[in-house]
Protein backbone atom coordinates (compact mmCIF):
# COMPACT_ATOMS: atom_id res chain seq x y z
CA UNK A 1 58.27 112.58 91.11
CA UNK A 2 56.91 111.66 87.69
CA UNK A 3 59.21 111.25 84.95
CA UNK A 4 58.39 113.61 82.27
CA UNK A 5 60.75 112.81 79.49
CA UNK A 6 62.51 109.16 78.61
CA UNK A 7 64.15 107.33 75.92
CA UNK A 8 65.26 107.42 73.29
CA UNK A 9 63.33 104.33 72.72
CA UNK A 10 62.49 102.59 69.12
CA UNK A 11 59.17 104.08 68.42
CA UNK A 12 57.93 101.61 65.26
CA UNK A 13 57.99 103.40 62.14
CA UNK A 14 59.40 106.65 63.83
CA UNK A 15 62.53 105.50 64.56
CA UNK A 16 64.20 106.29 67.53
CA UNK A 17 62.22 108.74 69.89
CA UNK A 18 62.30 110.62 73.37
CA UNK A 19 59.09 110.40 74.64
CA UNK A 20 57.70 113.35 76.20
CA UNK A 21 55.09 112.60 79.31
CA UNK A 22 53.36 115.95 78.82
CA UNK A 23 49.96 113.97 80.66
CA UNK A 24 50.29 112.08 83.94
CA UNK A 25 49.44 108.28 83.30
CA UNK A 26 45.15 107.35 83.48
CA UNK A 27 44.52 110.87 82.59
CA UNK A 28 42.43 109.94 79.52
CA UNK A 29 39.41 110.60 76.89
CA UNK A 30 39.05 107.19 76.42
CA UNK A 31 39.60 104.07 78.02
CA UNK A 32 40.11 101.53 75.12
CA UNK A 33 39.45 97.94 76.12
CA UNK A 34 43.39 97.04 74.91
CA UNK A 35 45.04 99.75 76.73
CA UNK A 36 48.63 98.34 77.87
CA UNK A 37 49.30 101.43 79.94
CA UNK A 38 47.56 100.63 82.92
CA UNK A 39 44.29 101.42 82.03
CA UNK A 40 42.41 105.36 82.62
CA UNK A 41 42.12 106.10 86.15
CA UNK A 42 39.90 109.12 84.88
CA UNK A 43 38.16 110.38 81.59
CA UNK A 44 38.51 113.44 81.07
CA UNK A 45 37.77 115.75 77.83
CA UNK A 46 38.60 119.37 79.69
CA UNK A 47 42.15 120.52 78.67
CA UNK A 48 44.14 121.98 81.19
CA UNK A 49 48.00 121.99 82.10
CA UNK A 50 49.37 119.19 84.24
CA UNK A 51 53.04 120.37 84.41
CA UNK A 52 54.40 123.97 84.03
CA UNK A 53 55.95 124.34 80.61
CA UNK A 54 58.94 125.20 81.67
CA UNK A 55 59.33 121.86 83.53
CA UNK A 56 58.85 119.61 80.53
CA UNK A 57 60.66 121.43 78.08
CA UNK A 58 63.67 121.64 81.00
CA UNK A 59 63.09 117.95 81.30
CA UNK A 60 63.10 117.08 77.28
CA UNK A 61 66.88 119.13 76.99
CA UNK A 62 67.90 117.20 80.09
CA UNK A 63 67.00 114.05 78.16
CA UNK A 64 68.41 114.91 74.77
CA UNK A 65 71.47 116.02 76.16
CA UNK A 66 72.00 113.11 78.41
CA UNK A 67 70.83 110.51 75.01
CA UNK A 68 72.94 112.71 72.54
CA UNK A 69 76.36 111.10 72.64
CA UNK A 70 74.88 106.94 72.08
CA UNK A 71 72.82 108.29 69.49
CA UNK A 72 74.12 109.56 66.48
CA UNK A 73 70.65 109.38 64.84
CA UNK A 74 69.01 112.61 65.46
CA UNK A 75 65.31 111.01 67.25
CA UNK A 76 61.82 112.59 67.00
CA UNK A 77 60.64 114.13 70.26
CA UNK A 78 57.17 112.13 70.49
CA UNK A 79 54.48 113.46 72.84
CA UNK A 80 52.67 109.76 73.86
CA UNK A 81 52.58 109.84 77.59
CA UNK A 82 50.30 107.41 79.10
CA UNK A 83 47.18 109.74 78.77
CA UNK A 84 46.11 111.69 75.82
CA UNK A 85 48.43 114.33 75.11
CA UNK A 86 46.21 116.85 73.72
CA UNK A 87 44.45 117.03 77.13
CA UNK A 88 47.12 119.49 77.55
CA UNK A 89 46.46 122.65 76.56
CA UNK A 90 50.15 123.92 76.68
CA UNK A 91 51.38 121.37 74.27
CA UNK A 92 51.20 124.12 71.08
CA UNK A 93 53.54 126.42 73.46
CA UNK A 94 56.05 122.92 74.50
CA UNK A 95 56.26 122.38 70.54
CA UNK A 96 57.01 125.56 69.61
CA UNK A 97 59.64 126.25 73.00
CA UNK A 98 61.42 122.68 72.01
CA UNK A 99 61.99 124.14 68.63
CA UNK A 100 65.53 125.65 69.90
CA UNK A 101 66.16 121.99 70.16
CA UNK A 102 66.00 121.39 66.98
CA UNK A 103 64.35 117.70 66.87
CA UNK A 104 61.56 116.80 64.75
CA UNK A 105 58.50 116.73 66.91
CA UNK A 106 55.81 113.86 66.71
CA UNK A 107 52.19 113.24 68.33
CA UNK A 108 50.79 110.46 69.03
CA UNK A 109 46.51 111.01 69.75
CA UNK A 110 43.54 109.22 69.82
CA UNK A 111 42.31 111.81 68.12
CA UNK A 112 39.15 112.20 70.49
CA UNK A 113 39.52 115.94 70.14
CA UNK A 114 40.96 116.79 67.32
CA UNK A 115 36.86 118.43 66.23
CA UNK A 116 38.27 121.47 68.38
CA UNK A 117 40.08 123.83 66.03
CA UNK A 118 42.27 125.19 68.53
CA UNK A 119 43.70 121.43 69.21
CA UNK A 120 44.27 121.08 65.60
CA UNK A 121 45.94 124.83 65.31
CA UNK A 122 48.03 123.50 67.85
CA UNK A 123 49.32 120.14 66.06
CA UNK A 124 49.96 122.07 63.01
CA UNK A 125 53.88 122.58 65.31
CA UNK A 126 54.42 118.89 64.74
CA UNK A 127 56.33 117.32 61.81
CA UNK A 128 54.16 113.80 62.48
CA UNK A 129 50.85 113.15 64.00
CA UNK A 130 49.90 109.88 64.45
CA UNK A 131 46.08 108.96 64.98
CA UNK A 132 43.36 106.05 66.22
CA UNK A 133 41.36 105.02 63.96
CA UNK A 134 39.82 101.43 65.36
CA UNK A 135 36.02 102.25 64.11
CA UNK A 136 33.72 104.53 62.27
CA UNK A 137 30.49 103.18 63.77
CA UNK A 138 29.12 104.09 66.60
CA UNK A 139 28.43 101.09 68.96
CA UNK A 140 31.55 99.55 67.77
CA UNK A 141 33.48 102.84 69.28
CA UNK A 142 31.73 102.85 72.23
CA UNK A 143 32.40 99.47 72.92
CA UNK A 144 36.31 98.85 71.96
CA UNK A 145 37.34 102.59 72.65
CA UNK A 146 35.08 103.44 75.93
CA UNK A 147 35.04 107.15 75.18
CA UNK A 148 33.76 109.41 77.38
CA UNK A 149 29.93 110.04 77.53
CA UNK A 150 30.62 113.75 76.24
CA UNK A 151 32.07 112.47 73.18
CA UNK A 152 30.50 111.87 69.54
CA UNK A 153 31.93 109.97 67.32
CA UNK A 154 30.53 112.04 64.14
CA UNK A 155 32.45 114.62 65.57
CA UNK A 156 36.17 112.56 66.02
CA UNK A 157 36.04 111.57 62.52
CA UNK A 158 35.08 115.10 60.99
CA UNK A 159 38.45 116.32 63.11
CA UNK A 160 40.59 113.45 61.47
CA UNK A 161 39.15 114.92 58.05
CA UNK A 162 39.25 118.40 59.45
CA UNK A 163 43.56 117.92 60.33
CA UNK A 164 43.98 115.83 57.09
CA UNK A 165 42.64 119.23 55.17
CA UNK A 166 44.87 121.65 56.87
CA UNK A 167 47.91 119.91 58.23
CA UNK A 168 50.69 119.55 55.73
CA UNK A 169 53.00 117.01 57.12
CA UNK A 170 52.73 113.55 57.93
CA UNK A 171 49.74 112.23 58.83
CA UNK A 172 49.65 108.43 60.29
CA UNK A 173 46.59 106.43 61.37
CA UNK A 174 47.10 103.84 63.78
CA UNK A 175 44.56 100.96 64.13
CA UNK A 176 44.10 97.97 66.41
CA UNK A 177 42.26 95.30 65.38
CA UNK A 178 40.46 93.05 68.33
CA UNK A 179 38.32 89.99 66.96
CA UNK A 180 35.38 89.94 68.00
CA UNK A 181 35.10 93.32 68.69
CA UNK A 182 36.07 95.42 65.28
CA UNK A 183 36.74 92.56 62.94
CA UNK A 184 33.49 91.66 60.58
CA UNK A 185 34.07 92.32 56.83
CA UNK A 186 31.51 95.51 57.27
CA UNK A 187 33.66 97.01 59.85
CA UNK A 188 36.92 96.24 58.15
CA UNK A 189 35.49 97.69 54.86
CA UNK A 190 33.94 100.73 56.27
CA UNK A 191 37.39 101.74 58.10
CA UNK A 192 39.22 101.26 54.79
CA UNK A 193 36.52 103.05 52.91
CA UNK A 194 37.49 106.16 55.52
CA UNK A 195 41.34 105.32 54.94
CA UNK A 196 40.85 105.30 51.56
CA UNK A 197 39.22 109.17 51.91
CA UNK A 198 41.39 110.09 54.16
CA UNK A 199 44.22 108.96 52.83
CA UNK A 200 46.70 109.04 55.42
CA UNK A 201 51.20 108.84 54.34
CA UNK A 202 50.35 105.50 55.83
CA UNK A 203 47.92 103.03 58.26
CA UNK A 204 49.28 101.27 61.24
CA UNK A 205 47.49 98.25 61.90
CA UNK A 206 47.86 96.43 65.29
CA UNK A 207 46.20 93.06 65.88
CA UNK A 208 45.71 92.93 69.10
CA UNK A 209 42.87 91.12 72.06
CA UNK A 210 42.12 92.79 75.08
CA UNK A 211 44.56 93.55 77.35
CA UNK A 212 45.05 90.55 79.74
CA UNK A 213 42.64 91.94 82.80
CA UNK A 214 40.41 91.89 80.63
CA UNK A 215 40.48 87.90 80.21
CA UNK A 216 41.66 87.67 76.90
CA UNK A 217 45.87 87.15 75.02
CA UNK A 218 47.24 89.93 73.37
CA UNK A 219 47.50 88.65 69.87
CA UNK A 220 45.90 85.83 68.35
CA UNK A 221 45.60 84.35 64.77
CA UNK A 222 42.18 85.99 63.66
CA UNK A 223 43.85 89.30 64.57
CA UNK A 224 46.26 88.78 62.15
CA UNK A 225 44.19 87.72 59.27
CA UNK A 226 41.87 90.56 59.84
CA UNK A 227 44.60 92.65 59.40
CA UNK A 228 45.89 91.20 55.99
CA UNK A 229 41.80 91.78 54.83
CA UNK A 230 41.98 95.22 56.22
CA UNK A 231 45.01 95.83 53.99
CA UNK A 232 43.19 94.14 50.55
CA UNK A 233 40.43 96.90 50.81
CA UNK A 234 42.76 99.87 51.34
CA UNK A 235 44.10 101.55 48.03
CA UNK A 236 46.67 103.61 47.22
CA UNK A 237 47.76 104.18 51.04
CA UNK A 238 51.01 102.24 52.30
CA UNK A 239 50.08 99.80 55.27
CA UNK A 240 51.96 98.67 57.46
CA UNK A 241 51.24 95.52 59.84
CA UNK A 242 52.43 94.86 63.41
CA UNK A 243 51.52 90.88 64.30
CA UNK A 244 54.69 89.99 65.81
CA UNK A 245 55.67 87.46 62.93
CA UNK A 246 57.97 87.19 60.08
CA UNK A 247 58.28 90.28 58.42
CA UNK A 248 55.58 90.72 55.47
CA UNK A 249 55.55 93.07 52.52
CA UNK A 250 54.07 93.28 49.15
CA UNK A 251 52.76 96.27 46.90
CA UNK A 252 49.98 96.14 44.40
CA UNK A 253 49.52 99.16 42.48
CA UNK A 254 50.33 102.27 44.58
CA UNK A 255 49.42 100.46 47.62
CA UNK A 256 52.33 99.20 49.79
CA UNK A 257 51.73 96.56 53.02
CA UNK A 258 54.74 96.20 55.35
CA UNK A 259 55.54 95.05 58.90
């Protein structure tokens, strides 16, 4: 039986989450080349339901209530199964039913599909979408993210802008950086010169390699310098970097960098 809801967990910059499984694991638009949860078993771009509503909104109270008395935090309720959760096409009717439950709900996407405007209509429930954002040229997409073939990138990007224009709460992008793969000082500027459009409440950057199975460590020094150069061409957004060191944080201007 597949466990729907878990936690609560500490979910970075969140805080402490439940994570809602609204997507059975490998059930993905993408299969990114760092993927640590098992990799996609099938890409996919047509939304349908994978569990009856009622299920995983029964299965987030069961979780909440059973979490409630060892947390005195109130957590997020954070749809990141180990798909993409928009491949759901119930999640707008799970936010708005785990309302009653009155928990801040969070997303995390890769944002493949976000260039549909009923997906976006649909996030507009959440109080905090989180995004991917590891390129903004094409062969660089297609080789770190592994989309599938009905995908555009021109299109991805344009829903990122698209849910930056109409969404009013918090919108995070989340970026992993894999040398070698999305790490020259053209691709580093041209995704800060899209940050800096953008302008997200703040960029996650990872520095990561490819996942193990993919013959390569996790983390490695040129990861984490690309992601300090990342952070010297973003303005007036507040970054924040995960490299598994000491903790790191300076502002200059308006711009903040954290980990």
């Amino acid at each position: 039986m597949d466990v729907i809801a878990a936690g609560p967990v500490a979910l970075g910059t969140a805080g402490p989450s439940i994570l809602i499984r609204n997507v059975p694991a490998g059930q993905c638009s993408y299969a990114c080349v760092y993927c640590c949860l098992g990799g996609t078993e099938r890409l996919r771009t047509r939304r349908r339901p994978f569990y009856p509503t009622a299920e995983v909104v029964a299965a987030v109270r069961e979780r909440v209530e059973q979490g409630a008395p060892a947390r005195p935090v109130l957590p997020y309720l954070t749809f990141l199964p180990g798909g993409e959760p928009t491949l759901d096409c119930h999640i707008g009717i799970e936010m708005r039913r785990l309302g009653s439950l009155r928990l801040p709900v969070a997303v995390v996407t890769n944002a493949s599909l976000l260039w549909r405007p009923e997906v976006r209509s649909e996030l507009l429930e959440a109080e905090r979408i989180t995004v991917k954002l590891d390129a903004v040229d094409t062969d660089t997409w297609r080789r770190l993210n592994r989309p599938a073939r009905q995908l555009r990138l021109k299109r991805v990007l344009e829903g990122i802008e698209a849910l930056r224009e109409e969404y009013r709460g918090r919108i995070y992008t989340r970026t992993a950086i894999i040398p070698g793969l999305n790490d020259s000082e053209q691709q580093l500027r041209s995704l800060a010169a899209f940050l800096n459009a953008v302008l997200p409440t703040a960029a996650l950057v990872v520095g990561r390699g490819p996942r193990p199975a993919d013959g390569a460590s996790n983390r490695s020094a040129p990861a984490r310098t690309a992601q300090l150069r990342l952070a010297r061409f973003v303005t007036g957004i507040a970054v924040v970097l995960d490299h598994g060191g000491p903790a790191l944080a300076h502002a200059r201007g308006h711009q903040g960098v954290a980990s």
